[in-house]
Protein backbone atom coordinates (compact mmCIF):
# COMPACT_ATOMS: atom_id res chain seq x y z
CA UNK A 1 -245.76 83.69 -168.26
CA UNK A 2 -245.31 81.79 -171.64
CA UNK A 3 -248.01 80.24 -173.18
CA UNK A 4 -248.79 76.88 -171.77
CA UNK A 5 -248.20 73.56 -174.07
CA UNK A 6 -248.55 70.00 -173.26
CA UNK A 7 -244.89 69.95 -175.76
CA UNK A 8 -243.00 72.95 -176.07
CA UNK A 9 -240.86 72.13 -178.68
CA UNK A 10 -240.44 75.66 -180.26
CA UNK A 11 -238.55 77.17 -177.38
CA UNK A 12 -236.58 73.71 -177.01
CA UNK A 13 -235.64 74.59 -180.87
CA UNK A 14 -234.40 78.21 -179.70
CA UNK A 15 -231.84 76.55 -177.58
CA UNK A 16 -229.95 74.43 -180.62
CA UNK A 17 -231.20 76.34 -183.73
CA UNK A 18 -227.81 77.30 -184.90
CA UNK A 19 -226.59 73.97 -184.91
CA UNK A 20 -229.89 72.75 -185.96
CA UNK A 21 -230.24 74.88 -188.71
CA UNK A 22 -226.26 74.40 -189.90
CA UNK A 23 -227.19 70.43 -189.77
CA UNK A 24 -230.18 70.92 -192.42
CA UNK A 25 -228.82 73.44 -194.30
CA UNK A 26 -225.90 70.84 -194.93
CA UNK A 27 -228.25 68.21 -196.10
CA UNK A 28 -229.84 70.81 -198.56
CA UNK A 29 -226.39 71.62 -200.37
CA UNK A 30 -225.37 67.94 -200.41
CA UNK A 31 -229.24 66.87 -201.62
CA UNK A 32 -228.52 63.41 -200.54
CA UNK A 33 -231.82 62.88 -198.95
CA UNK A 34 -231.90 59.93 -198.48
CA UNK A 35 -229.64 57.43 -196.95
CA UNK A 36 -226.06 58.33 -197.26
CA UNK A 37 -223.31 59.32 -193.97
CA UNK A 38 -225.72 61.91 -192.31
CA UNK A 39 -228.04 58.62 -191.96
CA UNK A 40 -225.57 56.32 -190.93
CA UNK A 41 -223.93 58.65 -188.56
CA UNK A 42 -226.83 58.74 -186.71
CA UNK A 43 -227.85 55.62 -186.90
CA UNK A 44 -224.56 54.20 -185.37
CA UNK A 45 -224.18 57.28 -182.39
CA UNK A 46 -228.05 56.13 -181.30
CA UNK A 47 -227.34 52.09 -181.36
CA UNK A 48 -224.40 52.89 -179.31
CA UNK A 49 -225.98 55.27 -177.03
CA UNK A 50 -228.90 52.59 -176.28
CA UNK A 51 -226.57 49.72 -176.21
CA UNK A 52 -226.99 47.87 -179.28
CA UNK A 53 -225.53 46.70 -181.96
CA UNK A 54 -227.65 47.43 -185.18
CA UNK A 55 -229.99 50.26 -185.11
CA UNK A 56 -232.37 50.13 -188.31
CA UNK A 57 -234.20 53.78 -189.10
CA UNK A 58 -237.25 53.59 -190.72
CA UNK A 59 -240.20 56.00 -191.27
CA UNK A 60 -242.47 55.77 -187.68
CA UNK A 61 -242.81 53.75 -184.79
CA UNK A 62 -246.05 51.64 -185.92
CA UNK A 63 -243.45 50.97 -189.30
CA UNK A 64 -240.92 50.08 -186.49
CA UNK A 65 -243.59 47.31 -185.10
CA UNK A 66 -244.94 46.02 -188.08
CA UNK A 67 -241.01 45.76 -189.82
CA UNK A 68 -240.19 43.52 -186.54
CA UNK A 69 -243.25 41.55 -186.85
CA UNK A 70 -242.41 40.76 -190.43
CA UNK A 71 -238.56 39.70 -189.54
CA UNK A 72 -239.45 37.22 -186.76
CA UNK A 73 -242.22 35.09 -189.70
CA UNK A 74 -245.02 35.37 -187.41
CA UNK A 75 -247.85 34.10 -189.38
CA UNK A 76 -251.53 34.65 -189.75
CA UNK A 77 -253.24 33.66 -186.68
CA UNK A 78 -250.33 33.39 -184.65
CA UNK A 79 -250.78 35.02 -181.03
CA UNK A 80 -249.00 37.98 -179.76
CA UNK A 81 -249.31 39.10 -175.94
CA UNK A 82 -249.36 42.61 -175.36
CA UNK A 83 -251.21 45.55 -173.12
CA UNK A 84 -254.63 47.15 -174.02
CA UNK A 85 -253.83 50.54 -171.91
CA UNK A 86 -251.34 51.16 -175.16
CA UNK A 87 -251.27 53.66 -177.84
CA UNK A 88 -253.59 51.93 -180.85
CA UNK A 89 -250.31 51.58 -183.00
CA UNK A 90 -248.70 48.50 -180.68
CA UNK A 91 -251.89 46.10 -181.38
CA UNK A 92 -253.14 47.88 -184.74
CA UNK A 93 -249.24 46.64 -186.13
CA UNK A 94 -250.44 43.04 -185.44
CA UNK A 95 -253.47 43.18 -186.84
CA UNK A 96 -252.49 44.44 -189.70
CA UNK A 97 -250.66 41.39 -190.08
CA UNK A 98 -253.24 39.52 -189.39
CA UNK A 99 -251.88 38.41 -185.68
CA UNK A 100 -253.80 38.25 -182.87
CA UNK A 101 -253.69 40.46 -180.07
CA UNK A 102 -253.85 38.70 -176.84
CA UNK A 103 -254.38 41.16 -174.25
CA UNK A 104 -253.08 41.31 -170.36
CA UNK A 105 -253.80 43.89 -167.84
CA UNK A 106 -251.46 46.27 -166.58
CA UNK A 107 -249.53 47.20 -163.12
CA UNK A 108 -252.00 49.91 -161.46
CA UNK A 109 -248.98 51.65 -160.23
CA UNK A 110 -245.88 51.38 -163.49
CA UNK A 111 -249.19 51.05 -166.17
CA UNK A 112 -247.13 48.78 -167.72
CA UNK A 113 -248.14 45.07 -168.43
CA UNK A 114 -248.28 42.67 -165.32
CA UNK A 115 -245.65 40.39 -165.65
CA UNK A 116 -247.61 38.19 -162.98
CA UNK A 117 -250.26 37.78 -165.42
CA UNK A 118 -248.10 37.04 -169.02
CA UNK A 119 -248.24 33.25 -168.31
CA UNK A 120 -251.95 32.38 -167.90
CA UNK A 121 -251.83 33.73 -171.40
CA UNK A 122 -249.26 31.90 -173.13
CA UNK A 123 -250.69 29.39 -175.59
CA UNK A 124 -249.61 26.78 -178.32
CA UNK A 125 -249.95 29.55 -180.55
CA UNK A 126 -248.06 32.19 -178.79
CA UNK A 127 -244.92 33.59 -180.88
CA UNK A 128 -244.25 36.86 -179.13
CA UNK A 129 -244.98 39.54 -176.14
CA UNK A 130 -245.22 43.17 -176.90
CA UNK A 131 -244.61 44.99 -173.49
CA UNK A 132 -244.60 48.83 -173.53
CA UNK A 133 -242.63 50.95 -171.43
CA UNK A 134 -245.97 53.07 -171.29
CA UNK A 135 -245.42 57.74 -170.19
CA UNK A 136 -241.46 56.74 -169.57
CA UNK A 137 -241.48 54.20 -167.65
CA UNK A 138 -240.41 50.70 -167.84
CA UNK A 139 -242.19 47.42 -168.12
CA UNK A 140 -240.64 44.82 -165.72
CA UNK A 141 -238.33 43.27 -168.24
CA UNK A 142 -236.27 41.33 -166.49
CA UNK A 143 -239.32 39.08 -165.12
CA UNK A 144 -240.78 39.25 -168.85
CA UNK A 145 -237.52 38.23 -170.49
CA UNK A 146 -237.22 34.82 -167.77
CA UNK A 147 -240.62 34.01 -169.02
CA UNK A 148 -240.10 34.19 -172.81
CA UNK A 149 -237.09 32.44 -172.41
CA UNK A 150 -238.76 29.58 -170.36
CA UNK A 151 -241.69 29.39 -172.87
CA UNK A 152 -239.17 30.63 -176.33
CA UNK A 153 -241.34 33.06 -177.20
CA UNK A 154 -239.73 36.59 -178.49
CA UNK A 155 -240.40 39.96 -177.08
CA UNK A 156 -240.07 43.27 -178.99
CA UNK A 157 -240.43 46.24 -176.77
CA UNK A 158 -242.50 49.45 -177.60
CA UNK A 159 -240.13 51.88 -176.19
CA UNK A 160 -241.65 54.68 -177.98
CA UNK A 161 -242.55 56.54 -174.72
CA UNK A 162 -239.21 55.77 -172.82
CA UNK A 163 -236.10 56.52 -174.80
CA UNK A 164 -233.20 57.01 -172.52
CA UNK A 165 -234.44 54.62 -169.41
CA UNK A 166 -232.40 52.48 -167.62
CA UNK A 167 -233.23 49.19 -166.50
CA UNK A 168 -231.62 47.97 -163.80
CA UNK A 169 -231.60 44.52 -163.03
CA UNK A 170 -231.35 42.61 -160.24
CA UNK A 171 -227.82 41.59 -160.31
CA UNK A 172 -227.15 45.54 -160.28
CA UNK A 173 -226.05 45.40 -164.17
CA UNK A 174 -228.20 48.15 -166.41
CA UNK A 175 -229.62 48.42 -170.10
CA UNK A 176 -230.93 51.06 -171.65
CA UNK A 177 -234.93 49.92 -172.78
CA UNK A 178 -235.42 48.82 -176.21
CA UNK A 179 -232.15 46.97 -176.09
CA UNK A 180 -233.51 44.26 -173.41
CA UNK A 181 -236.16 42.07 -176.02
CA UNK A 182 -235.25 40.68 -178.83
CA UNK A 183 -236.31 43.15 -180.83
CA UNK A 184 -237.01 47.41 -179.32
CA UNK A 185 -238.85 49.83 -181.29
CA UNK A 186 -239.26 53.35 -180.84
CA UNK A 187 -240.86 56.71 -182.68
CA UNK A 188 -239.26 59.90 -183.34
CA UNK A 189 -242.39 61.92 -183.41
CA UNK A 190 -242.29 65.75 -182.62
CA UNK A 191 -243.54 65.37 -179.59
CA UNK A 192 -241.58 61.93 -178.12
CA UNK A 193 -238.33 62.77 -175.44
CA UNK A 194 -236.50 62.27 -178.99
CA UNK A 195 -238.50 64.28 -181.47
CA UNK A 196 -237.68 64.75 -184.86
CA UNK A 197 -239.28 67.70 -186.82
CA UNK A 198 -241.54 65.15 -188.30
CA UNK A 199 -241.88 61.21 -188.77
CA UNK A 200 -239.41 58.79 -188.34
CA UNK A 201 -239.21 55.66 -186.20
CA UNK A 202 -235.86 52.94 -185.41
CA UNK A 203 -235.39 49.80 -184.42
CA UNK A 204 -232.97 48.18 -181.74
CA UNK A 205 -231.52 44.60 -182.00
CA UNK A 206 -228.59 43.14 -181.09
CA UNK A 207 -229.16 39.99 -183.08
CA UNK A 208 -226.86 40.00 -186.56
CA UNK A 209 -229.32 37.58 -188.46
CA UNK A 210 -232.69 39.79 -187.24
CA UNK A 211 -230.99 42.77 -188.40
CA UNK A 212 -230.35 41.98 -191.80
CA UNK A 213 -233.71 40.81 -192.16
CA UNK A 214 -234.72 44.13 -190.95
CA UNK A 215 -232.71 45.84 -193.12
CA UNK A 216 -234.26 44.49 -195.90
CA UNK A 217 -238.10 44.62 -195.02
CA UNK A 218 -237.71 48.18 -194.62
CA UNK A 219 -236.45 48.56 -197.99
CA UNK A 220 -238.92 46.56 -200.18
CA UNK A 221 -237.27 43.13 -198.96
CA UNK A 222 -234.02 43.97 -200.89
CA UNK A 223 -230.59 42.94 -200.77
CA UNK A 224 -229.21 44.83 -203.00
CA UNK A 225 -231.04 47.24 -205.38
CA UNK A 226 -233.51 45.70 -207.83
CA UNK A 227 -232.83 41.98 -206.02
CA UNK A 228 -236.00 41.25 -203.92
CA UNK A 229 -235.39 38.53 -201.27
CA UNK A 230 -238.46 38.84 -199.29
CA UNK A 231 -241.67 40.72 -198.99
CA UNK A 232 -241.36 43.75 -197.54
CA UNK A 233 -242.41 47.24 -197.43
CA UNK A 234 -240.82 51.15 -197.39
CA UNK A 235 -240.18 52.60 -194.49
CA UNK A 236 -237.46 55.18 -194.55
CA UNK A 237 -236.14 57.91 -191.98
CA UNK A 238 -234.92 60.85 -194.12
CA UNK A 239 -231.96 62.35 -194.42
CA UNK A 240 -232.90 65.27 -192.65
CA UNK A 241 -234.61 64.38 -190.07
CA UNK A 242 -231.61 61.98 -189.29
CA UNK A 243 -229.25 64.96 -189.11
CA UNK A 244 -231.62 66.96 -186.59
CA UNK A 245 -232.19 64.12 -184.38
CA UNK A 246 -228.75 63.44 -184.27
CA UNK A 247 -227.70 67.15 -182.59
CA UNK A 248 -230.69 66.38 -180.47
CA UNK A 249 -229.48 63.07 -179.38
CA UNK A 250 -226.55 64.72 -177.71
CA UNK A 251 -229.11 66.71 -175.55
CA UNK A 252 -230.95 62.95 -174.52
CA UNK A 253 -230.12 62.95 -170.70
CA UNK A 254 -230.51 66.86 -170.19
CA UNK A 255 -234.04 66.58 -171.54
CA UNK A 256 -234.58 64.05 -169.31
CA UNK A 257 -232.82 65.12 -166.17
CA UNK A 258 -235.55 68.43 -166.64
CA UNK A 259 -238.37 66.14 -167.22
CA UNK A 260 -237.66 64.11 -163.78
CA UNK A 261 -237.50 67.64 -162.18
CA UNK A 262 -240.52 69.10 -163.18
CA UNK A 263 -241.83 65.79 -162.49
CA UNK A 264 -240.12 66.04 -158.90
CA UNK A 265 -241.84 69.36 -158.50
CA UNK A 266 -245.39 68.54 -159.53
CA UNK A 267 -245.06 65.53 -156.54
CA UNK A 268 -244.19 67.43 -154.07
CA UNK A 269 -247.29 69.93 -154.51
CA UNK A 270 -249.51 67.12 -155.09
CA UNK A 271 -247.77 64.93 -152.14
CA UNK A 272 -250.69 66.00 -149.53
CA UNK A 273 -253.96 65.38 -151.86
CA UNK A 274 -256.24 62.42 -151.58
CA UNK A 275 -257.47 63.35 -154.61
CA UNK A 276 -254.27 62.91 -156.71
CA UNK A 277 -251.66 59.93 -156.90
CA UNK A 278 -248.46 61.08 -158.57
CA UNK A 279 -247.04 58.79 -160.77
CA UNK A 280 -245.21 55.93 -159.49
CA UNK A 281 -241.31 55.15 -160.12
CA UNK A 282 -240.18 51.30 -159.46
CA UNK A 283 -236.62 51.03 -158.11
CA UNK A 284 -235.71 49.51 -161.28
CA UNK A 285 -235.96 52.33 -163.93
CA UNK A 286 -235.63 55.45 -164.25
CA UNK A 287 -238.23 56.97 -164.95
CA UNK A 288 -237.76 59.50 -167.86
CA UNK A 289 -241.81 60.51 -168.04
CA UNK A 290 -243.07 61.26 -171.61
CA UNK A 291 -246.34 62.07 -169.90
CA UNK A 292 -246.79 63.11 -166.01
CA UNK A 293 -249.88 61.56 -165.80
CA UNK A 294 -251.86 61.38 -162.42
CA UNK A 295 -255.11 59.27 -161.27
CA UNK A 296 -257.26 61.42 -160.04
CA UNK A 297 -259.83 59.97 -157.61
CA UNK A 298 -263.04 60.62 -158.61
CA UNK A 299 -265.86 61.46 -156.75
CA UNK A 300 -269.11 62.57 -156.43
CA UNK A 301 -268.70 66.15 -156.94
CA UNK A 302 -265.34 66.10 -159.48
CA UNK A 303 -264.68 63.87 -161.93
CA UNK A 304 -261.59 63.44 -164.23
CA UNK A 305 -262.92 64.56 -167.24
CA UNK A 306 -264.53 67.91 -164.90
CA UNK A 307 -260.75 68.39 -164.29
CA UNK A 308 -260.00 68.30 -167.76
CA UNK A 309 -262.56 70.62 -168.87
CA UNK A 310 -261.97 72.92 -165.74
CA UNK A 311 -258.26 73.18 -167.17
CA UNK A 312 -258.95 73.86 -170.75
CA UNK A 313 -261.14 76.81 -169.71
CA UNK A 314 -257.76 77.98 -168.01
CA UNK A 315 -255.99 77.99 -170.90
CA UNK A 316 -254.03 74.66 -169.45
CA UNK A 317 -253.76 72.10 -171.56
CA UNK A 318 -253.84 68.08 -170.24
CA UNK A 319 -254.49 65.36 -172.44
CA UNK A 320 -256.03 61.87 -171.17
CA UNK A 321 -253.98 58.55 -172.65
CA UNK A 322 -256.10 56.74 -172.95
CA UNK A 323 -260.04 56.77 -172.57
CA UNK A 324 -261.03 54.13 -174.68
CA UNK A 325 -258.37 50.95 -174.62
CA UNK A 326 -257.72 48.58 -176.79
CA UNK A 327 -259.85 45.62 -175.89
CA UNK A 328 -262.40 48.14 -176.41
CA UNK A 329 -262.01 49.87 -179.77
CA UNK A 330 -264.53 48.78 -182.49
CA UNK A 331 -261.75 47.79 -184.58
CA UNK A 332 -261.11 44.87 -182.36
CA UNK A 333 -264.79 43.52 -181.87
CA UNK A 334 -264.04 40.46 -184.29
CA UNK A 335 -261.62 39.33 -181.82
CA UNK A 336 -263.86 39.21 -179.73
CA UNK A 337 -261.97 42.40 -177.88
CA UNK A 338 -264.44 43.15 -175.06
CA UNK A 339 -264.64 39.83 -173.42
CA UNK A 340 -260.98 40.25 -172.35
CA UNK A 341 -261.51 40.99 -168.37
CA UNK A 342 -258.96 43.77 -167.36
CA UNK A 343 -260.74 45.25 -164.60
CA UNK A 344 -257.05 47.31 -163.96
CA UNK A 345 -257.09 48.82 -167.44
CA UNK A 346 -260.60 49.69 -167.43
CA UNK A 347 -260.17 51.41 -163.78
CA UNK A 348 -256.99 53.38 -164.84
CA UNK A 349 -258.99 54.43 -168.27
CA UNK A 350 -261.98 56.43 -166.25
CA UNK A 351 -259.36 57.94 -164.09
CA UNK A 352 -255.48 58.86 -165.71
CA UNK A 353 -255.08 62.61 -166.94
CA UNK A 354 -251.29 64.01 -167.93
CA UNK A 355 -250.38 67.67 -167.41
CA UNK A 356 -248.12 69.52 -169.34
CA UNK A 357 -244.68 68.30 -168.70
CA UNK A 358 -241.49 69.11 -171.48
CA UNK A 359 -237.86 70.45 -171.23
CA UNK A 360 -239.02 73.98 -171.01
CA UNK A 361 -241.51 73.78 -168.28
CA UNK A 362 -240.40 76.35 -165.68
CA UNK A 363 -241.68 76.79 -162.53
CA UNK A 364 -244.11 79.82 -162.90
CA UNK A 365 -245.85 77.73 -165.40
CA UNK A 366 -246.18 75.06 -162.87
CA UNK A 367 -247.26 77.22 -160.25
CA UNK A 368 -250.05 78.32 -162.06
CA UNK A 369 -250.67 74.70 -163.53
CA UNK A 370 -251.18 73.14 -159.62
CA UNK A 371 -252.96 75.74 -158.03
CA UNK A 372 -255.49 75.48 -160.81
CA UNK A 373 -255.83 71.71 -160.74
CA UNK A 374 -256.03 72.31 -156.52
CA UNK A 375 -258.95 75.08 -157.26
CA UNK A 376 -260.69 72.65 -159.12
CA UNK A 377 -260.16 69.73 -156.35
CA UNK A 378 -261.41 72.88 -153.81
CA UNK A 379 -264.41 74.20 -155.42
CA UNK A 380 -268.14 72.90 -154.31
């Protein structure tokens, strides 16, 4: 059996290495490493794949946040709804900005932000909702786009986890994620369904006016070189990491078709356990799971983090996202962080653990993955 990694993405590399390797080795000899076609290409092949019109690369998804913060002028003190069961990067963008982070609790089932929930905490000050298609699958969109529009508030999507989802809505007519707000982000980090070899990070719009505005930002607030037309910042995707996500954009849907099927295969082990619920998958998306990520039901002899341990000491590695959220962290005690009552957030935080799950996963691995996690659920 192969070594066991929550992301193998050295025997993913095996498959495409000759084109791969051809793709950087043709950036080298041109040493145009920045911007240029091999940029472009990519940049145009990814908005059309995800149903957009502009696609603007830039260095990392918290860059991709911030940059889209910047182009809609939301000011100091202004309000921006979001989860707290989130990666830090979605609220640490706004604060950086010196926005802040209103938080809502999530679904217990998609983890994603309650739409039922976004409108108690709209206020005067409100300019913007940050959902987050959170492990691959989607926030309800379609209920959180009615609501912005009612109250004209934007939305930017973190759709760093869920490249490659479809929404469907209820008229039957799909989008891909990150081209439903006003505004989608996403990362290109190693590990992400889309992983570059490195950093990088894009961003989705299908406005004209928001994308030149984006352009700039990302480019020291230029318009063209040397002419400065607002603040910005620099926050570039490289040349070559542009030319090996773009073979690996071709392989999108593959990667996730095999993620939904070792997905499919770790529920129906786990379909029979009261100790485990699988993840949940809403008619409306699918599901293209980043992270398989379980609750396990504690109790008074086995605890999450016991299960965690207990796999590490297998050689297994699982990962839990996330123990501490948001509304917790000590870099949000100012705004006064803990008072925020998300009793779903806090539940999911003590309980959520994600096994290994990639586009090499095979079944022997699996095997041994389950019956481990099932002698730990079995033992005294």
């Amino acid at each position: 059996m192969r070594p066991l990694q929550m992301v193998d993405t050295s025997t993913q590399y095996q498959k495409i290495k000759k084109e791969v390797d051809a793709a950087v080795i043709a950036v080298l000899e041109s040493s145009q490493f920045i911007g240029g076609k091999v940029l472009n290409d990519f940049a145009q092949h990814l908005a059309v794949y995800n149903g957009v019109k502009h696609l603007v690369p830039c260095a990392n998804g918290t860059d991709a946040l911030q940059v889209s913060m910047m182009a809609l002028d939301l000011q100091p003190g202004d309000e921006v709804i979001t989860p707290s069961f989130t990666y830090i990067a979605t609220v640490e963008a706004a604060a950086l900005l010196k926005l802040k982070p209103v938080f809502v609790d999530v679904d217990d089932q998609t983890f994603c932000m309650d739409a039922a929930l976004l409108e108690k905490a709209i206020t005067p000050k409100t300019k913007a909702i940050i959902p987050v298609h959170l492990y691959g699958h989607a926030a309800e969109m379609e209920k959180i786009m009615d609501i912005a529009q009612q109250h004209n508030l934007y939305v930017i999507e973190d759709n760093a986890q869920a490249i490659g989802c479809d929404y469907t809505f209820t008229d039957g007519s799909k989008k891909k994620t990150g081209g439903i707000g006003h505004i989608g982000c996403t990362s290109f980090y190693p590990s992400k369904n889309l992983g570059a070899y490195g950093d990088g990070g894009a961003i989705f719009t299908s406005d004209d006016v928001l994308a030149e505005k984006l352009k700039k930002i990302a480019v020291h607030g230029q318009s063209k070189r040397y002419y400065h037309d607002v603040v910005g910042c620099n926050s570039r995707l490289d040349t070559v990491q542009a030319a090996i996500l773009d073979i690996k954009l071709k392989f999108l849907d593959e990667y996730n078709t095999a993620r939904r099927k070792a997905a499919d295969y770790y529920d129906a082990a786990f379909a029979k356990s009261t100790s485990i619920t699988v993840p949940f998958r809403a008619a409306y998306c699918s599901h293209v799971f980043h992270q398989y990520t379980i609750i396990f039901n504690n109790t008074a002899a086995h605890s999450r983090d016991g299960l965690n341990n207990y796999l590490a000491e297998k050689g297994i590695p699982s990962m839990i996202y996330y123990p501490v959220p948001c509304h917790r962290q000590k870099m949000f005690d100012s705004l006064g962080g803990k008072n925020f009552d998300l009793p779903v957030t806090d539940w999911l935080s003590e309980r959520v653990i994600s096994l290994p799950i990639h586009t090499e996963l095979d079944h022997e691995q699996q095997d041994f993955i389950i019956s481990n996690v099932f002698n730990y659920i079995n033992s005294n």
